[in-house]
PDB file of N, CA and C in Angstrom:
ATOM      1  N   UNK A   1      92.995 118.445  88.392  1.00  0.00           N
ATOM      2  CA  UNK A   1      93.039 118.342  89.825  1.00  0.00           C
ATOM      3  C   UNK A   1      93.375 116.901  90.218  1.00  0.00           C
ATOM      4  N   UNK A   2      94.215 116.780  91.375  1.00  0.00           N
ATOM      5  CA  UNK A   2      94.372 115.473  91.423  1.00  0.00           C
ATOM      6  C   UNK A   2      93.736 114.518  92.427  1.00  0.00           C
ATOM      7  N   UNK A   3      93.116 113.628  92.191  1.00  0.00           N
ATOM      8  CA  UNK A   3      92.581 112.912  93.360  1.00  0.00           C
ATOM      9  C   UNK A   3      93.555 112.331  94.191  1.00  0.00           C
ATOM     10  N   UNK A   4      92.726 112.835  95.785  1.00  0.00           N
ATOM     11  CA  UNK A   4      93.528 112.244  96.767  1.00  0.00           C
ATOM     12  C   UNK A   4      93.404 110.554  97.058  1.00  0.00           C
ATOM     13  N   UNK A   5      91.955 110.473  97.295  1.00  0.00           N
ATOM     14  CA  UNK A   5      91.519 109.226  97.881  1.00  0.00           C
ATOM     15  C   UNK A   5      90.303 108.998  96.626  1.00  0.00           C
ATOM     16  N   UNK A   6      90.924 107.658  95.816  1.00  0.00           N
ATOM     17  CA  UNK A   6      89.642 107.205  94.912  1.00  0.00           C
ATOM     18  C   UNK A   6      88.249 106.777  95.584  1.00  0.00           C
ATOM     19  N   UNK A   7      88.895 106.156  96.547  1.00  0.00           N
ATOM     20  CA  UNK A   7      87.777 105.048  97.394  1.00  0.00           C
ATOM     21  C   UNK A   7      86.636 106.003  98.096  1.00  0.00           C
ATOM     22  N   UNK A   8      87.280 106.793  98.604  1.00  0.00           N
ATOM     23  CA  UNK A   8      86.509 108.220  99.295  1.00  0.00           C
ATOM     24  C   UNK A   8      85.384 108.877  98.679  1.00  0.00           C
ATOM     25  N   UNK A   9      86.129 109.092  97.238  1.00  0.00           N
ATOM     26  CA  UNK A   9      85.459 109.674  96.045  1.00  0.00           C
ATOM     27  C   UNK A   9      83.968 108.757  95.826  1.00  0.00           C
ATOM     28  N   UNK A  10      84.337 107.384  95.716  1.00  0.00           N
ATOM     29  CA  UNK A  10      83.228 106.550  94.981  1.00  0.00           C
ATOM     30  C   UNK A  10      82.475 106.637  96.478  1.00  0.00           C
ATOM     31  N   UNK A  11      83.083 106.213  97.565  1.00  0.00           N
ATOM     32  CA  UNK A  11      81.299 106.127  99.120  1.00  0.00           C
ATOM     33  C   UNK A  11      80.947 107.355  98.910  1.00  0.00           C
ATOM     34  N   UNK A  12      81.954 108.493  98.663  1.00  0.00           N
ATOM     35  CA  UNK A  12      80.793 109.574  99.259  1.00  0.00           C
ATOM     36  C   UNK A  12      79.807 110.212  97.673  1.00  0.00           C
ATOM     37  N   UNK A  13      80.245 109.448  96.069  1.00  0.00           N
ATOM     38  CA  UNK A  13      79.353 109.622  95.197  1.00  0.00           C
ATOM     39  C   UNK A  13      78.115 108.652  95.672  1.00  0.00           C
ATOM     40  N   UNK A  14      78.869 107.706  95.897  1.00  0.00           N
ATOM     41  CA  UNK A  14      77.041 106.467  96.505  1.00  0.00           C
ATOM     42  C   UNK A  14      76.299 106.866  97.658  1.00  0.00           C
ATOM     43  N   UNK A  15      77.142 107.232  98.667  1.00  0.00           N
ATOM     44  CA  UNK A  15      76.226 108.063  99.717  1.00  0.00           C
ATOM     45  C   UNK A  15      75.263 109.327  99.376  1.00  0.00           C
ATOM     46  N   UNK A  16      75.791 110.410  98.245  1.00  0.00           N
ATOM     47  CA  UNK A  16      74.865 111.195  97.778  1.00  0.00           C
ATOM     48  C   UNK A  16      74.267 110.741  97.119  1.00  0.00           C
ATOM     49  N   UNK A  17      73.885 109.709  96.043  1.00  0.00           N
ATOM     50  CA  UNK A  17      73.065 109.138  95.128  1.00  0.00           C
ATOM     51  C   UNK A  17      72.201 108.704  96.035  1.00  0.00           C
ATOM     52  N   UNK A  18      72.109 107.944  97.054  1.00  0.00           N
ATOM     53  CA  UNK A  18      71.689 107.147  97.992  1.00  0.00           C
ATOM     54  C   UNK A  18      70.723 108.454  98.731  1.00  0.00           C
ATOM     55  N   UNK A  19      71.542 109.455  99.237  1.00  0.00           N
ATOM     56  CA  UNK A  19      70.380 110.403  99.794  1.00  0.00           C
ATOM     57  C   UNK A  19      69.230 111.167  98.922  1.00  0.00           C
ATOM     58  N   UNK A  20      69.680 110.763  97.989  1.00  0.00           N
ATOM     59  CA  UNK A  20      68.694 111.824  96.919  1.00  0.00           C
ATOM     60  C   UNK A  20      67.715 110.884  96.702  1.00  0.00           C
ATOM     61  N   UNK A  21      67.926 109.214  96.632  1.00  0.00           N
ATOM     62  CA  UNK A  21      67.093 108.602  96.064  1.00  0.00           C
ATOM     63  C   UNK A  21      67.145 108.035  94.795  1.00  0.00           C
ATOM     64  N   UNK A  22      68.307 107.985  94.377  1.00  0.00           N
ATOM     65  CA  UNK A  22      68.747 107.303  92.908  1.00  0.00           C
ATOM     66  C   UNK A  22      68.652 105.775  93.293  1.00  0.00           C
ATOM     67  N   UNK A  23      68.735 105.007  92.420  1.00  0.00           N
ATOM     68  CA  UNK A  23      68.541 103.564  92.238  1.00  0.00           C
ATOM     69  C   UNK A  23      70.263 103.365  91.477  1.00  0.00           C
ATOM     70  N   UNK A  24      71.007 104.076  91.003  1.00  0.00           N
ATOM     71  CA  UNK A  24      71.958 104.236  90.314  1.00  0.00           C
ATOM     72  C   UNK A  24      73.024 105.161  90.477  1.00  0.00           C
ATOM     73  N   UNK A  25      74.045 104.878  90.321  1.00  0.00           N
ATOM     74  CA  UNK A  25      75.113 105.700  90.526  1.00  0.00           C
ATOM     75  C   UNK A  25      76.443 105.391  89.523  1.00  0.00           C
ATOM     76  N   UNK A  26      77.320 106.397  88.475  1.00  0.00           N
ATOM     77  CA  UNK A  26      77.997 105.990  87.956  1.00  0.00           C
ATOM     78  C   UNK A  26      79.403 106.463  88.773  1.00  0.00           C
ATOM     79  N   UNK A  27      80.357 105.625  89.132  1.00  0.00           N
ATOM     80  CA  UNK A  27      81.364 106.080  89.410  1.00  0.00           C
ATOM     81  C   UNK A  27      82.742 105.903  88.665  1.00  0.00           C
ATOM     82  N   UNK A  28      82.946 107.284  88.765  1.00  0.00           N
ATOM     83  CA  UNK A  28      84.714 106.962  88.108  1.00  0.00           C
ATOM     84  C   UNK A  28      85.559 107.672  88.523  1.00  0.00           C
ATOM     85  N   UNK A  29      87.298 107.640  88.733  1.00  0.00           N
ATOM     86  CA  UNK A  29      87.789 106.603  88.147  1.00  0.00           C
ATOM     87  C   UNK A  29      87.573 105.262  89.311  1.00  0.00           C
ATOM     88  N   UNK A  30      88.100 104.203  88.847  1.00  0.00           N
ATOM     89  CA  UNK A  30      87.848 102.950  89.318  1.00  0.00           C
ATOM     90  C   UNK A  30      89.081 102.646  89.515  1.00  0.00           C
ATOM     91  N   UNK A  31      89.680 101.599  90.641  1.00  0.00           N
ATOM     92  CA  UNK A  31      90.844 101.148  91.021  1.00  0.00           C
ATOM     93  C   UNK A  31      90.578  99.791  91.238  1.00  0.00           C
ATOM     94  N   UNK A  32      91.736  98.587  91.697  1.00  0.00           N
ATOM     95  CA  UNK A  32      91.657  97.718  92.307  1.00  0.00           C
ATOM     96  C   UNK A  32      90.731  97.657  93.101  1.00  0.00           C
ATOM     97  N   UNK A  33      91.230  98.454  94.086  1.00  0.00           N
ATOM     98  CA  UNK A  33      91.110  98.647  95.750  1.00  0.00           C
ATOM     99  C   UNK A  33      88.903  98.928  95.942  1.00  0.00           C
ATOM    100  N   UNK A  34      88.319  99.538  94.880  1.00  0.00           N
ATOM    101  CA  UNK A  34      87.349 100.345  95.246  1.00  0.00           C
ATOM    102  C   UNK A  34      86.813  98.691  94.285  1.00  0.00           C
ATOM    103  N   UNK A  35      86.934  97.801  93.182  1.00  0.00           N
ATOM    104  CA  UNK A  35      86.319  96.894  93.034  1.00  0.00           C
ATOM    105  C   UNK A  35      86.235  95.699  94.455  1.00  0.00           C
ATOM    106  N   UNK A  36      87.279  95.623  94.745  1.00  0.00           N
ATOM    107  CA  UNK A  36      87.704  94.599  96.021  1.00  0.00           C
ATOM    108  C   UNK A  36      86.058  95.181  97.009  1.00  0.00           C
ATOM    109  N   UNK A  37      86.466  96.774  97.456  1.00  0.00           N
ATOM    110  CA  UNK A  37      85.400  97.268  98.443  1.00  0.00           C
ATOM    111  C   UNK A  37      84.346  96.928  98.151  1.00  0.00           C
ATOM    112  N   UNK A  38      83.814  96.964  96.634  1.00  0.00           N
ATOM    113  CA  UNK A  38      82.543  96.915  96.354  1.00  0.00           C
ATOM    114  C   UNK A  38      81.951  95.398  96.238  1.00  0.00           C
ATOM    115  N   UNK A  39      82.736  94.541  95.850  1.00  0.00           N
ATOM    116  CA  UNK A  39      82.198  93.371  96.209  1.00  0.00           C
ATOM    117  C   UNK A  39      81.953  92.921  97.955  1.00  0.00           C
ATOM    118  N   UNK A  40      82.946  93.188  98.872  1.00  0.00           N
ATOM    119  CA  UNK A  40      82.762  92.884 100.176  1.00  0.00           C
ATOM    120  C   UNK A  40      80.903  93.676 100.380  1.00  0.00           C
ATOM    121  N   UNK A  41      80.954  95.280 100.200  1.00  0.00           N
ATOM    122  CA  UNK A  41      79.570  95.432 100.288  1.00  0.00           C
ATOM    123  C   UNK A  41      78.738  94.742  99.290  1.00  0.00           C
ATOM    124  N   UNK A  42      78.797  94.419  97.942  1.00  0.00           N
ATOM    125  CA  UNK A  42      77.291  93.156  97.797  1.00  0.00           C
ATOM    126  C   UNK A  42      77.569  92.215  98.369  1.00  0.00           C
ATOM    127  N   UNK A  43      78.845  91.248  99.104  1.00  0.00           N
ATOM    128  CA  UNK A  43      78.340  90.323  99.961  1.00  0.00           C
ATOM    129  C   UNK A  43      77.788  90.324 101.262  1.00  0.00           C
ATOM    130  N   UNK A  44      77.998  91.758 101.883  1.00  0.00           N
ATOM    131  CA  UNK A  44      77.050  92.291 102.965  1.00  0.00           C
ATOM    132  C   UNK A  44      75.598  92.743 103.007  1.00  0.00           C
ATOM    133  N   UNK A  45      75.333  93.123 101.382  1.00  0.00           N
ATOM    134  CA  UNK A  45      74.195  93.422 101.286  1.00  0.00           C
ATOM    135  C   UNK A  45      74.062  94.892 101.249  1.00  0.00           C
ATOM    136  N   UNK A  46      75.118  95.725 100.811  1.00  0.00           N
ATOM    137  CA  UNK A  46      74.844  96.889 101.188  1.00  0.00           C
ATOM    138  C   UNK A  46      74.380  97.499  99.661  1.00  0.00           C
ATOM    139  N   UNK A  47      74.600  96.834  98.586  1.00  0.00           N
ATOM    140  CA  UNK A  47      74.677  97.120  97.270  1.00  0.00           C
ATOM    141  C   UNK A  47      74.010  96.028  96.609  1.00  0.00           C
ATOM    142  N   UNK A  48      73.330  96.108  95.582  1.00  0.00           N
ATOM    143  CA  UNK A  48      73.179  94.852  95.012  1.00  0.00           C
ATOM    144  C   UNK A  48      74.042  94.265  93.974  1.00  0.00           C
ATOM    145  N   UNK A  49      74.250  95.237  92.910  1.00  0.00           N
ATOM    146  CA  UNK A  49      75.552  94.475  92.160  1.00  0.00           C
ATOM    147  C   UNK A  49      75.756  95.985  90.866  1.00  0.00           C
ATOM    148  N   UNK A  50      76.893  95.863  90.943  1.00  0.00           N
ATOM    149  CA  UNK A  50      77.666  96.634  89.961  1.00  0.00           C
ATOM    150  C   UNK A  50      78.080  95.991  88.738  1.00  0.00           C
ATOM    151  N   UNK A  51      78.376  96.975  88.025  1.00  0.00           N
ATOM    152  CA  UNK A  51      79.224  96.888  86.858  1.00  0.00           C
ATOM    153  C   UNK A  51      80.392  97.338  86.074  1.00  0.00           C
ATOM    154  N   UNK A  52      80.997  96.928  85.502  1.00  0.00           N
ATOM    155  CA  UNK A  52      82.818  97.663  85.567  1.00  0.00           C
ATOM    156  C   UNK A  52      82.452  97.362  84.077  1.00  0.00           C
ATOM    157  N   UNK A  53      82.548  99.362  83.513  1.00  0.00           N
ATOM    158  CA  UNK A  53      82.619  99.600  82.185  1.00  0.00           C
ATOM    159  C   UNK A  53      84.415  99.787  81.651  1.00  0.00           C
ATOM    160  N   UNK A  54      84.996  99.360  80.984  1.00  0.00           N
ATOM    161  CA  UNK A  54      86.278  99.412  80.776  1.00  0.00           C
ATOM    162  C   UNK A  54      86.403 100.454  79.104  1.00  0.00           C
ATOM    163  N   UNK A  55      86.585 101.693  79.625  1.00  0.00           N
ATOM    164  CA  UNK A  55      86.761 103.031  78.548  1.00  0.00           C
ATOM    165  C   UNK A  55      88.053 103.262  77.950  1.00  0.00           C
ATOM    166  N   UNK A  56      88.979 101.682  78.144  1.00  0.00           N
ATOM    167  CA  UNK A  56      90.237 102.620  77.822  1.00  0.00           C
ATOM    168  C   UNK A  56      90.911 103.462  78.489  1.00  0.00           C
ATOM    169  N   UNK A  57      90.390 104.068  79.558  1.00  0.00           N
ATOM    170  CA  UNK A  57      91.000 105.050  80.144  1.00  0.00           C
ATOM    171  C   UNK A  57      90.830 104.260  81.721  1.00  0.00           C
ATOM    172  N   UNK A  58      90.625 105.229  82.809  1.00  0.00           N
ATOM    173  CA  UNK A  58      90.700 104.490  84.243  1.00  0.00           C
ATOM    174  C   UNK A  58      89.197 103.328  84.826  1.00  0.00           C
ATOM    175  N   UNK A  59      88.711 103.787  83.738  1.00  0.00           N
ATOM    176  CA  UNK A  59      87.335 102.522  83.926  1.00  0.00           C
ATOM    177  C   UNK A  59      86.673 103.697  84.503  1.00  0.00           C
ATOM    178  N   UNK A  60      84.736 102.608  84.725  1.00  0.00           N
ATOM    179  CA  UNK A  60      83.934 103.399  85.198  1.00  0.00           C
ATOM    180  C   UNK A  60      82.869 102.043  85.961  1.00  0.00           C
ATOM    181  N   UNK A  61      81.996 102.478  87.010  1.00  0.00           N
ATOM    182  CA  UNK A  61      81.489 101.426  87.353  1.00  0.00           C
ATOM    183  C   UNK A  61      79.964 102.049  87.256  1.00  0.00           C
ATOM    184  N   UNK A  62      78.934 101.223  87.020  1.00  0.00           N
ATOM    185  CA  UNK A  62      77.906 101.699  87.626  1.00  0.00           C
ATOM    186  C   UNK A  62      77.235 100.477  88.696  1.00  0.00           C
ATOM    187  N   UNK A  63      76.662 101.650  89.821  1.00  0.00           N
ATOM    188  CA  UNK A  63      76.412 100.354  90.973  1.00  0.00           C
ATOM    189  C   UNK A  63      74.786 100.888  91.364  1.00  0.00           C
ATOM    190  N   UNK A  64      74.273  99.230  91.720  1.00  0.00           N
ATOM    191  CA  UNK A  64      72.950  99.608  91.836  1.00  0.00           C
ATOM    192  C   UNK A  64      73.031  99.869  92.925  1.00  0.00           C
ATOM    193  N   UNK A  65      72.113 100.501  93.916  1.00  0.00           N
ATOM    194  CA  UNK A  65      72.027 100.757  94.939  1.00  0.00           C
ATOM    195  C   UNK A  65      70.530 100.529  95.106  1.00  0.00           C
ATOM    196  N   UNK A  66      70.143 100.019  96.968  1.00  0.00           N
ATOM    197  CA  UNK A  66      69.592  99.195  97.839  1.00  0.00           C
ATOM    198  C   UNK A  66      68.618 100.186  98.805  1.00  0.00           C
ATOM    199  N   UNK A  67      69.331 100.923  99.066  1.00  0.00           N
ATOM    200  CA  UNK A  67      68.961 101.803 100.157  1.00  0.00           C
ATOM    201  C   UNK A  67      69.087 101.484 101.431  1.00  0.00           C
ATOM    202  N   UNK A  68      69.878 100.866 101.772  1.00  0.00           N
ATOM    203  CA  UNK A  68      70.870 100.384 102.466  1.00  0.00           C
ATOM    204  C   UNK A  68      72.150 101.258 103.373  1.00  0.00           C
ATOM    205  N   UNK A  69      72.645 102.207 102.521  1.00  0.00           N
ATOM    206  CA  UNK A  69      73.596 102.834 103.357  1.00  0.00           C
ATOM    207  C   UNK A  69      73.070 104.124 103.843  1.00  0.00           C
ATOM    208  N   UNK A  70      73.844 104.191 105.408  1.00  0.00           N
ATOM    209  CA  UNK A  70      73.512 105.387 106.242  1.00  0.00           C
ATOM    210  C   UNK A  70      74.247 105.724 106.072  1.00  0.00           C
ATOM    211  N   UNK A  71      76.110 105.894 105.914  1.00  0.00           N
ATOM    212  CA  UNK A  71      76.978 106.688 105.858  1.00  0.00           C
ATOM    213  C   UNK A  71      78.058 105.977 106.242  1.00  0.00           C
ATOM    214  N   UNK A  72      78.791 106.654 104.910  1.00  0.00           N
ATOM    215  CA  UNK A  72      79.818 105.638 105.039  1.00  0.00           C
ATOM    216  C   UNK A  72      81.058 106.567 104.130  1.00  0.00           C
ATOM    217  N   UNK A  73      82.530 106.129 104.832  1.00  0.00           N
ATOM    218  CA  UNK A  73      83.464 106.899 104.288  1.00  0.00           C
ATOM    219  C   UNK A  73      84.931 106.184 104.819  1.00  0.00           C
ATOM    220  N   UNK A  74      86.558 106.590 104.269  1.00  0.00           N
ATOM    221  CA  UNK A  74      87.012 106.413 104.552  1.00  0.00           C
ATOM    222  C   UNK A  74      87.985 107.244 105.842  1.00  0.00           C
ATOM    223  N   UNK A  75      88.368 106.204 106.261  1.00  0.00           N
ATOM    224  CA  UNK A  75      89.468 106.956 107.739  1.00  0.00           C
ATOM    225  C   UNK A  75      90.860 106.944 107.300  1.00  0.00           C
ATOM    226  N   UNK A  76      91.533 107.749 107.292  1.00  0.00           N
ATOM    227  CA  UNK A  76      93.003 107.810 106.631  1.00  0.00           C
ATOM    228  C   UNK A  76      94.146 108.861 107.693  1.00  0.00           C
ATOM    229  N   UNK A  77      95.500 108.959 107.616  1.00  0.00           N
ATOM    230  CA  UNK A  77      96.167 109.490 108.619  1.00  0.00           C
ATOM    231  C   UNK A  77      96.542 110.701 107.230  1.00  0.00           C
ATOM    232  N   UNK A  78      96.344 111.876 107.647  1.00  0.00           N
ATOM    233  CA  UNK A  78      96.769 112.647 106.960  1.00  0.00           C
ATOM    234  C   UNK A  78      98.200 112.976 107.063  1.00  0.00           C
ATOM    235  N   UNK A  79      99.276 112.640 107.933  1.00  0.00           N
ATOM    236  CA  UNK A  79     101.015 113.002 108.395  1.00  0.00           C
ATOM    237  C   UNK A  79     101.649 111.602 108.180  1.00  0.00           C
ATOM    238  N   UNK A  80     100.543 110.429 107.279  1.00  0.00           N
ATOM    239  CA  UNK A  80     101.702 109.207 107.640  1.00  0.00           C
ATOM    240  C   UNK A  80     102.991 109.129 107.298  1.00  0.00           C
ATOM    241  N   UNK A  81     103.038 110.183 105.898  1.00  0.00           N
ATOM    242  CA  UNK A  81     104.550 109.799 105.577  1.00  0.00           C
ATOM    243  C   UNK A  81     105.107 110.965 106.694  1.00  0.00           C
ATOM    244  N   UNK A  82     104.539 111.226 107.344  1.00  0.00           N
ATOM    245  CA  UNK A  82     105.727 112.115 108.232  1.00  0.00           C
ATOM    246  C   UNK A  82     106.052 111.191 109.374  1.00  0.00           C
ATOM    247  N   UNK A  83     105.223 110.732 109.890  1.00  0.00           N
ATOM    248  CA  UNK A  83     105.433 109.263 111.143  1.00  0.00           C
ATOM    249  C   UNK A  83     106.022 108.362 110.412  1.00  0.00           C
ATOM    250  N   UNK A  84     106.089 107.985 109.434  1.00  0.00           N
ATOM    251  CA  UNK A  84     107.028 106.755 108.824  1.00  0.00           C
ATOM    252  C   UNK A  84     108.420 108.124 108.507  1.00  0.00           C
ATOM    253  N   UNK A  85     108.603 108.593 108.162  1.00  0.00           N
ATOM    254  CA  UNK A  85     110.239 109.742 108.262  1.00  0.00           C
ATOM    255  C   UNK A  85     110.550 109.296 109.637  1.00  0.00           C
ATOM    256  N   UNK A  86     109.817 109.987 110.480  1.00  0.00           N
ATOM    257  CA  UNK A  86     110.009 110.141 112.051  1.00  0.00           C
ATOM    258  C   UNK A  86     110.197 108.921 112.404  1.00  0.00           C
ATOM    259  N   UNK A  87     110.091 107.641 112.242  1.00  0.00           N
ATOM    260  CA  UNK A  87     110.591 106.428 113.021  1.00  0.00           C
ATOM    261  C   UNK A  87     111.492 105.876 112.453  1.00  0.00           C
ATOM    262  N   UNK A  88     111.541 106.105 111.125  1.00  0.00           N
ATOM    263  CA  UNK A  88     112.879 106.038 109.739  1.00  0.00           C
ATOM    264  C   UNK A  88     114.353 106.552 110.467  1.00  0.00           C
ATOM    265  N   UNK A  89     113.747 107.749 111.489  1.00  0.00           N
ATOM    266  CA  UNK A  89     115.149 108.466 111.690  1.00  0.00           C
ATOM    267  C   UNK A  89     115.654 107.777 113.025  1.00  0.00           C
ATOM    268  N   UNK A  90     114.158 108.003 114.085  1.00  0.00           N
ATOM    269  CA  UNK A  90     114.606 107.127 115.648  1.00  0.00           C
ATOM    270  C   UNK A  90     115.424 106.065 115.127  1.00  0.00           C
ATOM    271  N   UNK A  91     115.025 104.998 114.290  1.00  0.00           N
ATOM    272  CA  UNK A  91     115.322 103.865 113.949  1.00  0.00           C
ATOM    273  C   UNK A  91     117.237 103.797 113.892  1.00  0.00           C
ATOM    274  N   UNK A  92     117.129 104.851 112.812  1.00  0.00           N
ATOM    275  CA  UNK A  92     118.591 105.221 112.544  1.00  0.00           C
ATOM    276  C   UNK A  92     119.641 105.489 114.053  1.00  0.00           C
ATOM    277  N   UNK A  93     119.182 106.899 114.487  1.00  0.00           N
ATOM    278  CA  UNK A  93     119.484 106.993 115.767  1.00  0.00           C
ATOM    279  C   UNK A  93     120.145 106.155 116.672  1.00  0.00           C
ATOM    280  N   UNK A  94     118.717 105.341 116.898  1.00  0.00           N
ATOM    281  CA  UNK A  94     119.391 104.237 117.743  1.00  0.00           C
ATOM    282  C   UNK A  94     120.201 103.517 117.623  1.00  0.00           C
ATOM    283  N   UNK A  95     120.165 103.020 116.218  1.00  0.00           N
ATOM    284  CA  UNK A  95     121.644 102.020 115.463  1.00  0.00           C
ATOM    285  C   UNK A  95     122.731 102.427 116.064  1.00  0.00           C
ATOM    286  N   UNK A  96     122.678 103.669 115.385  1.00  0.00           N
ATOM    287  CA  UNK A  96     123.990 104.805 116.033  1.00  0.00           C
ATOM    288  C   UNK A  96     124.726 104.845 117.595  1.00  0.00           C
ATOM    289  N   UNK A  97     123.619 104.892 117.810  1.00  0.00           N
ATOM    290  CA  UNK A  97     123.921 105.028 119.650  1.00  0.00           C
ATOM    291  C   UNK A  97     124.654 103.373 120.216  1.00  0.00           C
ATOM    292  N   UNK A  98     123.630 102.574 119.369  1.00  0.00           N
ATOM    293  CA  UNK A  98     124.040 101.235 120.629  1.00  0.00           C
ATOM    294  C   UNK A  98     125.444 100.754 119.911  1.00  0.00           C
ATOM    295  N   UNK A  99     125.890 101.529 118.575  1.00  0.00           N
ATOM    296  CA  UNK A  99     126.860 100.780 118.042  1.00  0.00           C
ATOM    297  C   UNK A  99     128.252 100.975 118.419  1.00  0.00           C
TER     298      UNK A  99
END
């Protein structure tokens, strides 16, 4: 199956760890983008500190958790590549017209 959104994947594994009451959470796979996130939250305080296991394969992190988060997730445009087509073409269009 293919993942859509990694980042999505890892708040909403820490948000359920977090409601159950874990102190721990392992997440995988791991990206750039979701190490970058996770440091901004331990410098907010929302996490205390993780760890990036490297398997050879896409990595794995485990992060402590605070009890700290109420809920948290990402916001994303589900049609962007259709609005980037769609202004790709106006764009064109217009060339056309004023030329």
């Amino acid at each position: 199956m293919v993942r859509i959104s990694v980042l999505n994947d890892t708040l909403k594994a820490m948000y359920n760890a977090e409601k159950r009451g874990k102190r721990q959470v392992l997440v995988r796979p791991v990206s750039k983008v979701v190490i970058k996130f996770l440091q901004v939250m331990q410098k907010h305080g929302y996490i205390n500190e993780f760890e990036y296991i490297d398997d050879h394969r896409s990595g794995k992190i485990v992060v402590e958790l605070n009890g700290r988060i109420n809920k948290c997730g990402v916001i994303r445009s589900l049609h962007m590549s259709m609005h980037l087509r769609s202004r790709h073409i106006l764009c064109i269009s217009f060339v056309i017209r004023s030329a």
